[in-house]
N, C-alpha and C. Protein backbone atom coordinates (compact mmCIF):
# COMPACT_ATOMS: atom_id res chain seq x y z
N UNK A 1 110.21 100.79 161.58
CA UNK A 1 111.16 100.56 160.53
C UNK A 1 110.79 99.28 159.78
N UNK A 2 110.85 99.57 158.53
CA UNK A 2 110.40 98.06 157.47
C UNK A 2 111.73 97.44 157.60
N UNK A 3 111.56 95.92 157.61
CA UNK A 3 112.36 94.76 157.74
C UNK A 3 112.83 94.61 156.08
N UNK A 4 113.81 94.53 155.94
CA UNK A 4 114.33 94.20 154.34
C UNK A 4 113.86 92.26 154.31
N UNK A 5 113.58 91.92 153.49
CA UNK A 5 113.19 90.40 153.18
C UNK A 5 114.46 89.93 152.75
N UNK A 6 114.56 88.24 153.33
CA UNK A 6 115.56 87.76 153.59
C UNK A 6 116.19 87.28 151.90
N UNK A 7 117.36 87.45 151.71
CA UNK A 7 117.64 87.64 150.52
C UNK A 7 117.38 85.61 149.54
N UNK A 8 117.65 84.87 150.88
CA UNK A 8 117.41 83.90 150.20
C UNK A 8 115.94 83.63 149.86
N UNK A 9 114.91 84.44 150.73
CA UNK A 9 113.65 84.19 150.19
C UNK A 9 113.34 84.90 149.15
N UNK A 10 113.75 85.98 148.65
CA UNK A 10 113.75 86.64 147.65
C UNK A 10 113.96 85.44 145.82
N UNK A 11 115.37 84.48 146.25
CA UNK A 11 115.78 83.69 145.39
C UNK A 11 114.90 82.86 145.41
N UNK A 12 114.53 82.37 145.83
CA UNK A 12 113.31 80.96 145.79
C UNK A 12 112.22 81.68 145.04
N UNK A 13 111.68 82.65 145.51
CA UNK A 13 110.84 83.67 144.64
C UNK A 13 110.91 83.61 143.55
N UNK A 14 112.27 84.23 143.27
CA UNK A 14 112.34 84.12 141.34
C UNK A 14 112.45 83.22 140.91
N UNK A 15 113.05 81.45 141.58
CA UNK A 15 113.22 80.42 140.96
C UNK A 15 111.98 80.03 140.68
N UNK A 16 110.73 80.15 141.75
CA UNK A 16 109.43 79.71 141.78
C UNK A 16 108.83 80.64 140.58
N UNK A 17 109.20 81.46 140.15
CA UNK A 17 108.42 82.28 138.88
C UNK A 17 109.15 81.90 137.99
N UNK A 18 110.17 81.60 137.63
CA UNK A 18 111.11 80.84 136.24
C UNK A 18 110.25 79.62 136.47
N UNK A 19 110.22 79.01 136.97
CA UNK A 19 109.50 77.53 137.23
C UNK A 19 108.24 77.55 136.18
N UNK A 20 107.02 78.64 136.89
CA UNK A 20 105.97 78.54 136.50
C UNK A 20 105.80 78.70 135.28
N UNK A 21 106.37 79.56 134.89
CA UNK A 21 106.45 80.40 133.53
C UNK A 21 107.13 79.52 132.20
N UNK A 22 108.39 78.88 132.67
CA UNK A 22 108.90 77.63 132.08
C UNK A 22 107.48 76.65 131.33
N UNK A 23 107.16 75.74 132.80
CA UNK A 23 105.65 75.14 132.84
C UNK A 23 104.73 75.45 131.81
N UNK A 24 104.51 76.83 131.85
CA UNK A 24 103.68 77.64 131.09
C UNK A 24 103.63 77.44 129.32
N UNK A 25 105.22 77.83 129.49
CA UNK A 25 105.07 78.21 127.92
C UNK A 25 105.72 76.53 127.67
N UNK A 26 105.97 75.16 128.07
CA UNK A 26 105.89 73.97 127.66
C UNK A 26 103.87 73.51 127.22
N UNK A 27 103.73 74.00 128.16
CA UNK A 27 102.26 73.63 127.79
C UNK A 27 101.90 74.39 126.70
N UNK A 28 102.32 75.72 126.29
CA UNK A 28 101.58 76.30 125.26
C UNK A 28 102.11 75.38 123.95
N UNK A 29 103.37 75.31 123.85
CA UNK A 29 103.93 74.58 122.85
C UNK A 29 103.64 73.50 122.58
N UNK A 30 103.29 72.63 123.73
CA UNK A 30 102.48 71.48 123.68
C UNK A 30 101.31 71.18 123.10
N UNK A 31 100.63 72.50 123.37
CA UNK A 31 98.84 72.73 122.63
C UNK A 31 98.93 72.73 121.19
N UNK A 32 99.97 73.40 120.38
CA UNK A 32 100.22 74.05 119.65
C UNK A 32 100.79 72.80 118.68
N UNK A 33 101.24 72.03 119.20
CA UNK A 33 101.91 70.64 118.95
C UNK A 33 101.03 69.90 118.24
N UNK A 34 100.07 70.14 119.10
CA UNK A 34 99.27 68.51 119.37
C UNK A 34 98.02 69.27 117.99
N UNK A 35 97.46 70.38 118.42
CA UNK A 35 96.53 71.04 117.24
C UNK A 35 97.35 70.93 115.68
N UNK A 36 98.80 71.41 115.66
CA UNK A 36 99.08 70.85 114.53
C UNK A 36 99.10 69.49 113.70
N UNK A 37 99.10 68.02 114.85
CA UNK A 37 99.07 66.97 114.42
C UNK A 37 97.50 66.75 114.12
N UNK A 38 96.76 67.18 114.58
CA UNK A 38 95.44 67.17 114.37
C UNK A 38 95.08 67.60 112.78
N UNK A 39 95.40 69.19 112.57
CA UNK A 39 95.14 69.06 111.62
C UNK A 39 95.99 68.88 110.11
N UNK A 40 97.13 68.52 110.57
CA UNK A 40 97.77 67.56 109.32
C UNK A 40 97.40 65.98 109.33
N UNK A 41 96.67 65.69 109.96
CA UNK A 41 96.02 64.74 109.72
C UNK A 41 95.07 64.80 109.29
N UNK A 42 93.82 65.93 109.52
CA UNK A 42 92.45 66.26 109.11
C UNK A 42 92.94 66.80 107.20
N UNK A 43 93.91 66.87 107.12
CA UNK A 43 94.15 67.48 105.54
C UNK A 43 95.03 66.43 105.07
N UNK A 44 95.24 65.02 105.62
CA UNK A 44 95.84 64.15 104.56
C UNK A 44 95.08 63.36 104.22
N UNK A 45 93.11 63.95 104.30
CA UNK A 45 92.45 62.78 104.02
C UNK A 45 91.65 62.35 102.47
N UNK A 46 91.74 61.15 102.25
CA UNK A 46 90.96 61.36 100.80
C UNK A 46 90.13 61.84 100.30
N UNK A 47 90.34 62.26 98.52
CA UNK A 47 89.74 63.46 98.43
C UNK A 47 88.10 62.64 97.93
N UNK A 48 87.03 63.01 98.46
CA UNK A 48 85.42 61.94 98.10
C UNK A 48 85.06 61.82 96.50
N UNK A 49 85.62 60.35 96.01
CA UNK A 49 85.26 60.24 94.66
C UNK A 49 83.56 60.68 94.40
N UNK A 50 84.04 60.88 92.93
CA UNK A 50 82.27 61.04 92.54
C UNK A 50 81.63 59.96 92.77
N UNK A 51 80.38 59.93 92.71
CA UNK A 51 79.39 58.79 92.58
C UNK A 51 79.37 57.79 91.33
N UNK A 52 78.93 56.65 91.16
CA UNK A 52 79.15 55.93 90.34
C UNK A 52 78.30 56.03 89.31
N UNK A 53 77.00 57.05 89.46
CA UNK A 53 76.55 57.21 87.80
C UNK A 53 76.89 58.44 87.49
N UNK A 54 77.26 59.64 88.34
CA UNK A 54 77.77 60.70 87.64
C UNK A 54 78.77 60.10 86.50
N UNK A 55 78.30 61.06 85.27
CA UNK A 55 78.84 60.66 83.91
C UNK A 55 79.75 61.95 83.57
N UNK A 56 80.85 61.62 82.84
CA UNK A 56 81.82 62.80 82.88
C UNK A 56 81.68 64.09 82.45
N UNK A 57 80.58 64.35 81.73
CA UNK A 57 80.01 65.56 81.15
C UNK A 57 79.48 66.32 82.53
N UNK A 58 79.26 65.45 83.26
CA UNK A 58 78.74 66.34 84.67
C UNK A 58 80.45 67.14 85.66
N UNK A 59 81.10 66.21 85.42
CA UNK A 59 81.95 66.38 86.34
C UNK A 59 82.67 67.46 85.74
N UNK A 60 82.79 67.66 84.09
CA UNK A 60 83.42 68.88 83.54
C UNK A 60 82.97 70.02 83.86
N UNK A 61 81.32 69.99 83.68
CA UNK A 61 80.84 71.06 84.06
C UNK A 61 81.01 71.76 85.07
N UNK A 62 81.46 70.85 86.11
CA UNK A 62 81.81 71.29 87.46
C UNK A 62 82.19 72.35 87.82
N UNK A 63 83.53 72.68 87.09
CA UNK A 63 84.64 73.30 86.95
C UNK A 63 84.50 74.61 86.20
N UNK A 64 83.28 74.80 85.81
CA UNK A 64 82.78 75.57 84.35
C UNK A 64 82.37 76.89 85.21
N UNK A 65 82.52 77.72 84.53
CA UNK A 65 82.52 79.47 85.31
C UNK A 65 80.73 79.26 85.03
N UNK A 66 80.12 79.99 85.88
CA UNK A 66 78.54 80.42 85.97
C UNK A 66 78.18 80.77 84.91
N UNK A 67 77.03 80.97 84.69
CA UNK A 67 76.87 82.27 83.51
C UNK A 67 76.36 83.47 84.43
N UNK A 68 76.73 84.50 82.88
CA UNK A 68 76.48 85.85 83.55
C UNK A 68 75.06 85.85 83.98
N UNK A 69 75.01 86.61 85.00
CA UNK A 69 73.10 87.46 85.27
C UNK A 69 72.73 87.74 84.05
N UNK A 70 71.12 87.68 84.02
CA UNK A 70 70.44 88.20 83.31
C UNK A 70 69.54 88.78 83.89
N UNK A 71 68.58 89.57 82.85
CA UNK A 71 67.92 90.10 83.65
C UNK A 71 67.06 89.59 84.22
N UNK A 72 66.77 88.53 84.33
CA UNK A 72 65.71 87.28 84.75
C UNK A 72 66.14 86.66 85.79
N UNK A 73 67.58 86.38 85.90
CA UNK A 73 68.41 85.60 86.51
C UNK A 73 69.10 86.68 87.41
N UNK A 74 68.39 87.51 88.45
CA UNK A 74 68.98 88.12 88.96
C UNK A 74 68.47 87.88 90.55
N UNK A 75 68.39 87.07 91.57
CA UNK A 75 68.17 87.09 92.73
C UNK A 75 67.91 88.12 93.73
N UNK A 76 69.64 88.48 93.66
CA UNK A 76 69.73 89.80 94.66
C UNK A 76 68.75 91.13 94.05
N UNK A 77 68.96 91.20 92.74
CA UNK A 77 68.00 92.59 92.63
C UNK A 77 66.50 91.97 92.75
N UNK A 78 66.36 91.08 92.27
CA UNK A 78 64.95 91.19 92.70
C UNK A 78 64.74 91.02 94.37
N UNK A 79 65.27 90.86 95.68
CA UNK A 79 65.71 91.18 96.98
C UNK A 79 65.64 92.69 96.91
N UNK A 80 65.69 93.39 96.01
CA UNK A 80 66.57 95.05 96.32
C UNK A 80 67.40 95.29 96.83
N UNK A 81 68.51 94.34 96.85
CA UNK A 81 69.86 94.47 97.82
C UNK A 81 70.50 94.79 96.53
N UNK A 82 70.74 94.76 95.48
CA UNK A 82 72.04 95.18 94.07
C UNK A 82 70.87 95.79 93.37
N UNK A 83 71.61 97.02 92.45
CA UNK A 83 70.55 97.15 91.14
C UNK A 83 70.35 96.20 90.08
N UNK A 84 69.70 96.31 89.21
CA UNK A 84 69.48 95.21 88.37
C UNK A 84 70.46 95.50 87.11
N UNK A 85 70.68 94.64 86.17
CA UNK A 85 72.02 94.92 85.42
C UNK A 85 70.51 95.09 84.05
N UNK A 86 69.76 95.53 84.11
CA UNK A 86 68.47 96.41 82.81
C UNK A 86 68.61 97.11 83.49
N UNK A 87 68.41 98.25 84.79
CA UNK A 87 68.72 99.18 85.39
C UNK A 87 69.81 100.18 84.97
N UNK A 88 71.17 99.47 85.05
CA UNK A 88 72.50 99.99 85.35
C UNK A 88 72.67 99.96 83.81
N UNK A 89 72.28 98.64 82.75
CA UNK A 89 72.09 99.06 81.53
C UNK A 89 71.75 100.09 80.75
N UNK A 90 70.24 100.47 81.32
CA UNK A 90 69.55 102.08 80.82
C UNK A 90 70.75 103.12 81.57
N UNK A 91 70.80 103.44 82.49
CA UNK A 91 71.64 104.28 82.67
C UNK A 91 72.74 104.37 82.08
N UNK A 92 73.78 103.54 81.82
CA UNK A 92 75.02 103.86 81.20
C UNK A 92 74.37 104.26 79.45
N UNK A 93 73.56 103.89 79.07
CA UNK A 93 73.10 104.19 77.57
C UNK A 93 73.54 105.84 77.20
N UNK A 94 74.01 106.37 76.61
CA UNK A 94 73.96 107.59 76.31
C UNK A 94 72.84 108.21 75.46
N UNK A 95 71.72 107.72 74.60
CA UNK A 95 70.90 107.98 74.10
C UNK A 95 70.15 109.33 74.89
């Protein structure tokens, strides 16, 4: 015949698993804490002035959209990874 387990050891049981688990998720919150102070600190830092002879015509440009490909100016097709935009040109032509 199986012995039933003594009911107070049963309670210590579950107190000892509330315990751990408690433990547990303080530490996760803790991690979670501490990584956030990290990086609100890593993002309140100054933003790196330009250099002292960059002249402002450079720094506008900065900001300035690419120019389009050409057909000269095409990297990837000449790779053969994209078609070339004289390629995709002739084709769409209806002639």
């Amino acid at each position: 015949m199986k012995q039933q387990p003594n009911p107070r050891y049963l309670a210590d049981q579950a107190r000892q698993r509330v315990r751990v688990g408690m433990i547990g998720l303080a530490a996760v919150v803790l991690l979670i804490g501490l990584a956030s102070a990290i990086f609100s600190t890593v993002s309140r830092e100054r933003p790196v002035s330009p250099a002292a002879g960059v002249g402002a015509d450079v720094i506008a440009r900065a900001g300035a959209p690419a120019a389009a490909p050409t057909a000269g100016n095409e990297p990837l097709a000449e790779l053969g990874v994209t078609p070339s935009i004289a390629n995709s040109a002739a084709a769409n032509d209806p002639r």
